[in-house]
Protein backbone atom coordinates (compact mmCIF):
# COMPACT_ATOMS: atom_id res chain seq x y z
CA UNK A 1 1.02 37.20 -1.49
CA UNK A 2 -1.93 34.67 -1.14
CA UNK A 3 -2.19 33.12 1.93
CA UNK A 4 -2.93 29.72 2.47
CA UNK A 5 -6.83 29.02 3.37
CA UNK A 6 -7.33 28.75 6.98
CA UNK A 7 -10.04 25.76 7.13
CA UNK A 8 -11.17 23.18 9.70
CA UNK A 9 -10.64 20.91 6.55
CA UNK A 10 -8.77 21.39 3.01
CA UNK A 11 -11.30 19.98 0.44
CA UNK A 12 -10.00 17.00 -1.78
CA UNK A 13 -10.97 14.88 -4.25
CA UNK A 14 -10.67 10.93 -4.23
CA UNK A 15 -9.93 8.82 -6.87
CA UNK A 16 -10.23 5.20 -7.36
CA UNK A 17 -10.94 5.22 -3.59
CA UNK A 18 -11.71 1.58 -2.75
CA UNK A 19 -12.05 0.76 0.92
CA UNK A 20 -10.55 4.63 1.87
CA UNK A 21 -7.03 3.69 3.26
CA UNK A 22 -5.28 6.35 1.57
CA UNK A 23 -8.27 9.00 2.32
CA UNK A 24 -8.49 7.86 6.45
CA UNK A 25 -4.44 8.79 6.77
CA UNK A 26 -5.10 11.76 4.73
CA UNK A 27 -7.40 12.67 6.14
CA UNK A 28 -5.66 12.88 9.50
CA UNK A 29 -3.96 16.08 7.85
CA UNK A 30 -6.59 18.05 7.41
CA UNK A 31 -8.12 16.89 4.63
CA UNK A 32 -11.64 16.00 3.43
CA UNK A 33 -12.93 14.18 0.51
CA UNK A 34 -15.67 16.43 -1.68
CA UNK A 35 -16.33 13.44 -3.70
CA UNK A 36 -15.05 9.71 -4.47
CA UNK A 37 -14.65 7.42 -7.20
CA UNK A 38 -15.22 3.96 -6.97
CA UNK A 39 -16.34 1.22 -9.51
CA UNK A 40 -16.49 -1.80 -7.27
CA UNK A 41 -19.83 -2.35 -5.90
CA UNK A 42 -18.59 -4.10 -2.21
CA UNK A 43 -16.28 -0.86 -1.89
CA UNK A 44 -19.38 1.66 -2.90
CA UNK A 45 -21.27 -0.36 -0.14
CA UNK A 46 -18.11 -0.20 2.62
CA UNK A 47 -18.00 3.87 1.54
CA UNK A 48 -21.84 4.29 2.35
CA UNK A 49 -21.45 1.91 5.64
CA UNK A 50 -19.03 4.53 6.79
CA UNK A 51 -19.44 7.91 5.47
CA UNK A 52 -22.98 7.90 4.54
CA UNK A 53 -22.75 11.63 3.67
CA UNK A 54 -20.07 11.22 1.18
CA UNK A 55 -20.90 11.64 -2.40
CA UNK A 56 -19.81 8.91 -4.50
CA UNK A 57 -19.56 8.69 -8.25
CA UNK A 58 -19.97 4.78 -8.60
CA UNK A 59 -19.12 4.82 -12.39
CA UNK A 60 -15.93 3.73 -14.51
CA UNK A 61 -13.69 7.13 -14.48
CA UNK A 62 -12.99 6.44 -18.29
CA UNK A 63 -16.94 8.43 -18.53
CA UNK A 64 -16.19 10.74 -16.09
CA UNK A 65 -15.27 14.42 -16.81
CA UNK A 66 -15.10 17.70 -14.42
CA UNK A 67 -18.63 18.76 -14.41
CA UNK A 68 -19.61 15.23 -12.96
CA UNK A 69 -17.11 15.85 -10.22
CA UNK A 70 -18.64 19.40 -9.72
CA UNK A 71 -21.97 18.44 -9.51
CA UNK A 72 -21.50 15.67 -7.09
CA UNK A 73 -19.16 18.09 -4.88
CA UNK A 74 -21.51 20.96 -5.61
CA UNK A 75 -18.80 23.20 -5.83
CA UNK A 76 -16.70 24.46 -8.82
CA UNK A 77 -13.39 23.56 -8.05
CA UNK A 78 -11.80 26.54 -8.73
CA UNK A 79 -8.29 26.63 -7.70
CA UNK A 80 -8.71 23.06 -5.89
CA UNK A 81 -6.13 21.97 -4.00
CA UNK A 82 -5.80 18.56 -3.75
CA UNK A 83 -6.33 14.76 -5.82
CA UNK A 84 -5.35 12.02 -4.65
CA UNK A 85 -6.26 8.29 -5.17
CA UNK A 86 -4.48 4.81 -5.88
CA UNK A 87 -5.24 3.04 -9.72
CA UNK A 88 -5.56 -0.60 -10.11
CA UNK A 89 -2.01 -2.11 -9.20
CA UNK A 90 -2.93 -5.67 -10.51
CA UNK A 91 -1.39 -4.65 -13.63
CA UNK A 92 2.06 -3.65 -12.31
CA UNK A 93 1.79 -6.00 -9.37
CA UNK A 94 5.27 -8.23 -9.49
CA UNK A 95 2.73 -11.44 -7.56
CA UNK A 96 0.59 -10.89 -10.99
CA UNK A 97 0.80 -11.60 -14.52
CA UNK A 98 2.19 -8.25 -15.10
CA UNK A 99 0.68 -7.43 -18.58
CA UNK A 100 1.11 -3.65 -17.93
CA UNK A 101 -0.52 -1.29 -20.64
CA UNK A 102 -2.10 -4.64 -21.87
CA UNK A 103 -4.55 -4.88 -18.93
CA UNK A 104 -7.32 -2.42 -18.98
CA UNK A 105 -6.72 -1.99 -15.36
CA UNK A 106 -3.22 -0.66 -16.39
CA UNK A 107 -4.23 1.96 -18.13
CA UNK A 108 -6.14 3.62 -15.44
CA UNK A 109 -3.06 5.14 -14.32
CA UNK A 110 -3.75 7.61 -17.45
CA UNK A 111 -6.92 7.71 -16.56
CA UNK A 112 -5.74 9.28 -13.25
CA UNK A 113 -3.29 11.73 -15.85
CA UNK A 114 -6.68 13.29 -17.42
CA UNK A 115 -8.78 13.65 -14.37
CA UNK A 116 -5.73 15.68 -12.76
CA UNK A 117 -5.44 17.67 -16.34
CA UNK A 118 -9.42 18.21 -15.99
CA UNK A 119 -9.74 19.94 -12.72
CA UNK A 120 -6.04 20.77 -11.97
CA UNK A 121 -5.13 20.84 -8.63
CA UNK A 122 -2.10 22.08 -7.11
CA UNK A 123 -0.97 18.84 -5.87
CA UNK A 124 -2.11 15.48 -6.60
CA UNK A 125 -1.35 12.20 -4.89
CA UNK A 126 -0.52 9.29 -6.74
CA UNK A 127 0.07 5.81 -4.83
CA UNK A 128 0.60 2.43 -6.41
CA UNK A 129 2.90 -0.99 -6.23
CA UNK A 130 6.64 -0.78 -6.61
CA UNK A 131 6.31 -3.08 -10.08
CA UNK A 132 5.29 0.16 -11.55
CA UNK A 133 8.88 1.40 -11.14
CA UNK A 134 10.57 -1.63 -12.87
CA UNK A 135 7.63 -1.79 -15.19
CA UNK A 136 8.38 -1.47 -18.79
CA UNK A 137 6.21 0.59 -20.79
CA UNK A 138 5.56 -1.93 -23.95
CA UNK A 139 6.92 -5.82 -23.82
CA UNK A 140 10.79 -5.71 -24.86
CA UNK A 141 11.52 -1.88 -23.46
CA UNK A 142 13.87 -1.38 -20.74
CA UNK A 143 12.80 -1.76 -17.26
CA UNK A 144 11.18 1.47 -15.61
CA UNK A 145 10.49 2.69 -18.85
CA UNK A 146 6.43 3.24 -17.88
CA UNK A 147 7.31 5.17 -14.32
CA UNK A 148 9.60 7.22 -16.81
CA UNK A 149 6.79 8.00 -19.10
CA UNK A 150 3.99 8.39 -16.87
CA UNK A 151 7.05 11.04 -15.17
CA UNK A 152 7.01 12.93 -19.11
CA UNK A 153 3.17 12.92 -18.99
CA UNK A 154 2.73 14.74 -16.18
CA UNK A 155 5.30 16.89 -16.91
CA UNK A 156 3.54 18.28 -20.44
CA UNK A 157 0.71 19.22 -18.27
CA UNK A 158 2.53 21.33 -16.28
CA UNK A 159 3.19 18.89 -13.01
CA UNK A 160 6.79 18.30 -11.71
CA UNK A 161 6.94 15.29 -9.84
CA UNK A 162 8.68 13.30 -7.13
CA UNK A 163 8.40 9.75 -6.50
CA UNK A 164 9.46 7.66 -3.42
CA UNK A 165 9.67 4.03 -3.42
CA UNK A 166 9.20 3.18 0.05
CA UNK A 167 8.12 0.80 2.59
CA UNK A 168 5.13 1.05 5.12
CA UNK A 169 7.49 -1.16 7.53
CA UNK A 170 10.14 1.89 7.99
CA UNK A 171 7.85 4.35 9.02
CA UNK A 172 5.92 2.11 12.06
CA UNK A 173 3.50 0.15 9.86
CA UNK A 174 3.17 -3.90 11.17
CA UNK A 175 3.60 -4.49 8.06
CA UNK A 176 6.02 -5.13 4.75
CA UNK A 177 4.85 -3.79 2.20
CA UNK A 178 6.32 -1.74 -0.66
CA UNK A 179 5.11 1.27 -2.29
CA UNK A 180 5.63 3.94 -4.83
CA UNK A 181 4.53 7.55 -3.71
CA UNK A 182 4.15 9.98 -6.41
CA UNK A 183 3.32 13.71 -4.93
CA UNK A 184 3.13 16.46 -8.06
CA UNK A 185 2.31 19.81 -8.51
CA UNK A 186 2.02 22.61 -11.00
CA UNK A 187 4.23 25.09 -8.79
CA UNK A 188 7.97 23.78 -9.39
CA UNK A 189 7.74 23.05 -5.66
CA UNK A 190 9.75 20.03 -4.27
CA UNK A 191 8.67 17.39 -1.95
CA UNK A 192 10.70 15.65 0.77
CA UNK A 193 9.60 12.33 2.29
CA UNK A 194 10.73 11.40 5.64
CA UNK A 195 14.47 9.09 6.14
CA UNK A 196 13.31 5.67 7.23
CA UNK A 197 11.95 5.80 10.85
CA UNK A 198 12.00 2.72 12.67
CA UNK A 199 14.40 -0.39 11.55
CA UNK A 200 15.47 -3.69 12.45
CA UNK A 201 19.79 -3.18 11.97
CA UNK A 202 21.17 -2.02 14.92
CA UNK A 203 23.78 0.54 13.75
CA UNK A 204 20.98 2.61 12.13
CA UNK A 205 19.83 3.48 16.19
CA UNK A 206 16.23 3.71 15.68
CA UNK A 207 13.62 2.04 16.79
CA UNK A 208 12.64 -1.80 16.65
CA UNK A 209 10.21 -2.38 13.57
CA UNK A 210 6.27 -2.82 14.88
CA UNK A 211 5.52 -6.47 14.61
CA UNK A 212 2.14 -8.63 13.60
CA UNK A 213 2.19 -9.21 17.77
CA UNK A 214 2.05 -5.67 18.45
CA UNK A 215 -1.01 -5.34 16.04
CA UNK A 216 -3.29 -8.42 17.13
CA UNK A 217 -1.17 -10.08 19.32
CA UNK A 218 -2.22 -10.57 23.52
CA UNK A 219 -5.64 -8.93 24.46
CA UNK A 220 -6.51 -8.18 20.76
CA UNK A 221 -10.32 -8.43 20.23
CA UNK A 222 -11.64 -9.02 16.33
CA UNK A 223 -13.92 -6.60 15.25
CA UNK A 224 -14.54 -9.17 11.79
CA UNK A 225 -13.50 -12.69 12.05
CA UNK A 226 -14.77 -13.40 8.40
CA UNK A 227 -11.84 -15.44 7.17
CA UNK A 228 -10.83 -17.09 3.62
CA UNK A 229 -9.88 -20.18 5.49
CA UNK A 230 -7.54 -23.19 3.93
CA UNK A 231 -8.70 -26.12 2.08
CA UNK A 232 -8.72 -29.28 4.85
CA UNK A 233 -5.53 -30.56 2.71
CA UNK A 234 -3.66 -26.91 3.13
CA UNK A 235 -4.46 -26.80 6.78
CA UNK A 236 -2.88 -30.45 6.96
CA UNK A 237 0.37 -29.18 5.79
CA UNK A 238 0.48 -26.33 7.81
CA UNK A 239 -0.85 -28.34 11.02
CA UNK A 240 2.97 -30.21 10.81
CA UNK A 241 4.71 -26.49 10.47
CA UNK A 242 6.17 -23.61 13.58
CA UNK A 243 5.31 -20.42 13.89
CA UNK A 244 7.69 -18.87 12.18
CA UNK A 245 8.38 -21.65 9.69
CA UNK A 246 7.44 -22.59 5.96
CA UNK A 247 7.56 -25.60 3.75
CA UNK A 248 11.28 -26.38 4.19
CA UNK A 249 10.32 -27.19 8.34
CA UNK A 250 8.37 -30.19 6.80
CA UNK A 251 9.36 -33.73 6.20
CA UNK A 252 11.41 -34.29 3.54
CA UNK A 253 8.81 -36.63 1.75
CA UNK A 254 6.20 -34.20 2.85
CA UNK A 255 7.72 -31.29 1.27
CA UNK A 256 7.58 -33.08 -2.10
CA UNK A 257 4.72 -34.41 -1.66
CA UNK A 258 3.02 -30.70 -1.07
CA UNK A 259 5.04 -28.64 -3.07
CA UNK A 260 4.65 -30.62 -6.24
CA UNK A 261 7.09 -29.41 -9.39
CA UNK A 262 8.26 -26.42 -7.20
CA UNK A 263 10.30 -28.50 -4.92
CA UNK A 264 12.93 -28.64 -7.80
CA UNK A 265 12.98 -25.36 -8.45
CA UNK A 266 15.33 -22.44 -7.74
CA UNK A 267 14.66 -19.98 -5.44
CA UNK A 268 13.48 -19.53 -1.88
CA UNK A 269 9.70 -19.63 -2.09
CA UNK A 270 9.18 -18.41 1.78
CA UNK A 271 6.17 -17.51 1.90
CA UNK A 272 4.42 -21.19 0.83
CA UNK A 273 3.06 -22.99 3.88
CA UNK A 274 4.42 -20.14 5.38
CA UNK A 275 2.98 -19.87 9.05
CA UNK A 276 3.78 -16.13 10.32
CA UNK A 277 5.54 -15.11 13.55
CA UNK A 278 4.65 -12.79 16.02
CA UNK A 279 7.90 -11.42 16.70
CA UNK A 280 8.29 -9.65 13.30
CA UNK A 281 5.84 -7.68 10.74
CA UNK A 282 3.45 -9.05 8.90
CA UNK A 283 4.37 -9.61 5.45
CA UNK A 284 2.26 -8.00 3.04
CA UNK A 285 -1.59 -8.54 3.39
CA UNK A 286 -3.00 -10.34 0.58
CA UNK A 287 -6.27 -10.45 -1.18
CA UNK A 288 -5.92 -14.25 -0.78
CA UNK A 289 -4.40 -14.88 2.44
CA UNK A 290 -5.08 -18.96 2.14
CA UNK A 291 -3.35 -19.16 -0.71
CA UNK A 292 -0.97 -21.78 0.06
CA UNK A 293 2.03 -19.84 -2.51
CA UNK A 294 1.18 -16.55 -0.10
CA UNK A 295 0.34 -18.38 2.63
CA UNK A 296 -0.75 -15.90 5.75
CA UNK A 297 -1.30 -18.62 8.37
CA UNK A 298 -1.76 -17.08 12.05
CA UNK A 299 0.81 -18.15 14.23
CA UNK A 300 -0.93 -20.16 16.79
CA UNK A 301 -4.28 -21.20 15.55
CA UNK A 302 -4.66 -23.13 12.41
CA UNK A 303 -6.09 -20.79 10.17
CA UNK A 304 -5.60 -18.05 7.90
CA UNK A 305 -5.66 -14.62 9.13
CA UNK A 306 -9.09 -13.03 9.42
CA UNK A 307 -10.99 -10.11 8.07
CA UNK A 308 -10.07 -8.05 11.51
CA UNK A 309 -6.84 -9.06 11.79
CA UNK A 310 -5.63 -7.76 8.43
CA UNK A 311 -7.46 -4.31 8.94
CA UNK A 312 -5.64 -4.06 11.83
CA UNK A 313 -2.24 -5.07 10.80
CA UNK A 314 -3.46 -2.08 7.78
CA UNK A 315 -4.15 -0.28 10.63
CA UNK A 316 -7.95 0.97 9.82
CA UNK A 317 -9.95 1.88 13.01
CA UNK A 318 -11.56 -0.78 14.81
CA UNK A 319 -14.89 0.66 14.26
CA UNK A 320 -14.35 1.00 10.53
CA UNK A 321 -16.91 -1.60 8.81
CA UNK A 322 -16.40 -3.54 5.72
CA UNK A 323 -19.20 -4.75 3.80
CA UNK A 324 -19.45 -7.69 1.63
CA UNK A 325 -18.62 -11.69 1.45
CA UNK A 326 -15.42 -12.61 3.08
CA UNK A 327 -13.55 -13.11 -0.79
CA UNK A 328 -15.36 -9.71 -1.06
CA UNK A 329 -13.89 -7.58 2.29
CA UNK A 330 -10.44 -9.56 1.88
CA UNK A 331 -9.96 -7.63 -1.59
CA UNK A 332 -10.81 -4.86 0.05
CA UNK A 333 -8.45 -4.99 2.92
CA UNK A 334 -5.70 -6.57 0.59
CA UNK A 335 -5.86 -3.44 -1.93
CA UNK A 336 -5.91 -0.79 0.32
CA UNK A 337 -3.06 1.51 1.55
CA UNK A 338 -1.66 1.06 5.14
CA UNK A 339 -3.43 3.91 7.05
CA UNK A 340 -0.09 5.19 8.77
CA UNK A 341 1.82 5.32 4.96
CA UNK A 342 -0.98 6.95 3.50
CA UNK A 343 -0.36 9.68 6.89
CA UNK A 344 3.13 10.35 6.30
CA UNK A 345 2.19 10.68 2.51
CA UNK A 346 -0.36 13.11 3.85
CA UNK A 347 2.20 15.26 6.06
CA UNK A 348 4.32 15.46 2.77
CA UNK A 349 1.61 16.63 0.63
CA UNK A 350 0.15 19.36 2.97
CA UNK A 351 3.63 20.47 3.40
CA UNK A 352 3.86 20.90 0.04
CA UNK A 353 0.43 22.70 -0.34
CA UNK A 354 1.60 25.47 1.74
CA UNK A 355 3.88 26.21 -0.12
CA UNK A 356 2.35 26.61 -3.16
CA UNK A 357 0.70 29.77 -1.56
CA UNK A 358 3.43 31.82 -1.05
CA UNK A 359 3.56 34.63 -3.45
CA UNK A 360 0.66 33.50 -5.63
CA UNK A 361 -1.58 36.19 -6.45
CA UNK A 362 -4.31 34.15 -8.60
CA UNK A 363 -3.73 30.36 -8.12
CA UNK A 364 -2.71 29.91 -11.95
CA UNK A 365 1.79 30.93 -11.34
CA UNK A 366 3.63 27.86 -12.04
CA UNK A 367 7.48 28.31 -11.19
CA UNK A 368 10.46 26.51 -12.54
CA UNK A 369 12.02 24.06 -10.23
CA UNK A 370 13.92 20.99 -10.00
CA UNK A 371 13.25 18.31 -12.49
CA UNK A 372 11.08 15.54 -11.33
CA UNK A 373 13.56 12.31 -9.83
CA UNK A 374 12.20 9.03 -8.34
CA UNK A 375 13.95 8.17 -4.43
CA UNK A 376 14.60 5.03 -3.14
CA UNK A 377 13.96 5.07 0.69
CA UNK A 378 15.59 1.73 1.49
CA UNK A 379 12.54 0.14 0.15
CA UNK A 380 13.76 -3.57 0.43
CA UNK A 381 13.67 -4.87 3.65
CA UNK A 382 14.38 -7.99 5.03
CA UNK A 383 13.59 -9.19 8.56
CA UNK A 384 14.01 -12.67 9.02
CA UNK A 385 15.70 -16.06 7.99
CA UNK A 386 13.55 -19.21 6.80
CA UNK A 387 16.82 -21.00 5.52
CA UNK A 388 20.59 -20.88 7.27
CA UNK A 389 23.95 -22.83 6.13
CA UNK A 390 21.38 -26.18 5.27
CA UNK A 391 19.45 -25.84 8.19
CA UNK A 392 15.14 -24.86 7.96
CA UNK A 393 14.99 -21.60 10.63
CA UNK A 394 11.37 -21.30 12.08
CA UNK A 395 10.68 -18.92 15.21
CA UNK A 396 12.42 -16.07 15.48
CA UNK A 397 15.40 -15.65 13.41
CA UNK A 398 16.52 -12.27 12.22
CA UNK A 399 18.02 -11.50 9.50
CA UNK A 400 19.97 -9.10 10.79
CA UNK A 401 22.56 -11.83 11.73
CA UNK A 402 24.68 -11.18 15.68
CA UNK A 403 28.26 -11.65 14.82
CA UNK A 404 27.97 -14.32 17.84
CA UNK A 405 24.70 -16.10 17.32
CA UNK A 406 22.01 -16.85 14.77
CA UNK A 407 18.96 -16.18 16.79
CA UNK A 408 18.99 -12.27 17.61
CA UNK A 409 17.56 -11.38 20.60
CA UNK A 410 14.55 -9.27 19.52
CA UNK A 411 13.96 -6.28 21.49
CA UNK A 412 10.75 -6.27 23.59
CA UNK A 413 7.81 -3.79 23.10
């Protein structure tokens, strides 16, 4: 029997690693990066700011093949155990064009396939948006027909996988935001993720979701106010809207005079001149927080959110440093994974590790186990009402409708 290696750290390699979200939870594990990958120039520079001591192969990954990993690791990754890293979601994104395979960024995800076939790990770690679950793998097939395939891939190389579509929010995150987890490895092991953890419906007796207040709410001090601010005729709209409100708390006339076509569409459209609310989560952080169609507002000053506000709703340390242009840090903020997902991911992963020791002589025994399966974690969450029997609802109202009120009474923290 082969006993797990007792280390101060478990070596890992990082993949498409852009500001480090996913590595800084990880790494809270036990885990240390050998090496990253990372194309974008403002992320190379954020990297460097940070972990100065950290190689990092600032190159496409399409050139990239094992010896350039070894050399920069200078190590042979023999027997390594872990890779883990998030490809370009733009592709898969349901806020984006969606082109899939189409976009080049789309097919880093295979990209991500080889490098785990190259220096085969016992577990890899593979994070992107929940589009690439309903994602179909060509224009015309059926929906989740590319999460299916990329399943089969890994599967020929000798991976079984399990993949959790999940939500940061449920597991004390300040923030909504939906992921797929995939966690794989060549030992026919299993892994669990954790039931939902916190929630905002009574009869599931946990606690009370973290909310954007609890993250930079009273006393919070900005360690980056960069900020993509609003146009002067965006911040005019949103001057005349609540905290808590969107476009339908305007004026009538106003609405259709800002909202253009869209004002006869269907649909909700909540988050345009949408100013956010304290009292519940963020929604999820954007690259473009001004954007008036994914409008991130801050509740009580007119103005988007800034730099420092969104890494701490992501929840990266307060002394963590992003380098760049304010377009430049937002896409780095906006693209990363929230710190305390990326954790629990983490937990899962090194569980699973462990057990991928027991009763291997040589590192190379695969076992048969279950087949791979995708898990929906209550993934869809809703937290509040913008719209009620004809009535625009701004402040606090829940979604999670009293059977004697329409404003809940939200719990204090």
């Amino acid at each position: 029997m082969t006993i797990m290696p007792r280390r101060k750290s478990t070596p890992y390699i990082s993949l498409f690693s852009g500001a480090m979200g996913l590595d800084l939870g990880i790494e809270r594990c036990g885990f240390q990066p050998l090496v990253c990958n990372e194309i974008d120039r403002s992320c190379v520079k954020t990297i460097a700011e940070n972990r100065p001591d950290l190689p990092v192969l600032a190159d496409s990954i399409e050139g990239l093949r094992r010896p350039d990993f070894e050399q920069a690791a200078d190590d042979a990754l023999d027997d390594l155990a872990l890779v883990a890293g998030g490809p370009p979601c733009q592709a898969f994104s349901v806020f984006g064009r969606r082109r899939g395979l189409e976009d080049k960024r789309g097919k880093m995800i295979f990209e991500f396939l080889r490098i785990v076939d190259e220096l085969q790990p016992r577990v890899f770690l593979l994070e992107n948006v929940r589009g690439l679950h309903s994602m179909p793998l060509a224009p015309g097939d059926q929906k989740g027909s590319l999460l299916d395939h990329l399943i089969q891939s890994f599967e020929k190389i000798g991976y079984r996988l399990d993949c959790f579509v999940v939500n940061a929010v449920n597991y004390g995150a300040p923030q909504l935001r939906e992921r797929v987890i995939c966690i794989g490895n060549r030992f026919g092991q299993q892994a669990s993720f954790p039931q939902p953890q916190f929630s905002n419906r009574p009869a599931d007796d946990l606690p009370p979701f973290t909310t954007l207040g609890d993250a930079i709410g009273e006393d919070f001090t900005d360690p980056d106010p960069d900020v993509m601010n609003f146009s002067e005729r965006k911040l005019r709209y949103l001057e005349m809207v609540p905290p808590g409100g969107n476009w339908r708390s305007l004026p009538v006339d106003i609405q259709k005079e800002a909202m253009g076509k869209q004002y006869y569409l269907k649909g909700g459209r909540s988050s345009t001149w949408r100013k956010l609310s304290f009292d519940f989560p963020c929604p999820t952080i954007q690259t473009m927080p001004n954007h008036a169609a994914t409008s991130m507002c801050h509740p009580t000053e007119l103005r988007a959110l800034t730099v420092g506000e969104c890494a701490a709703v992501m929840e990266f340390p307060r002394t963590w440093k992003f380098v760049g242009t304010p377009t430049e840090k937002m896409r780095q903020v906006g693209n990363a994974v929230p710190i305390r997902l990326a954790e629990v991911a983490g937990k899962v992963v090194r569980e699973v590790l462990a057990r991928t020791y027991e009763g291997d002589e040589d590192g190379t025994k695969t076992a048969l186990g279950p087949p791979s399966r995708i898990e929906h974690l209550r993934p869809h969450v809703r937290t509040r009402s913008w719209w009620r029997d004809g009535e625009a609802l701004a402040g606090s109202h829940s979604y999670v409708r009293d059977a004697d009120q329409d404003q809940v009474a939200l719990p204090s923290r």
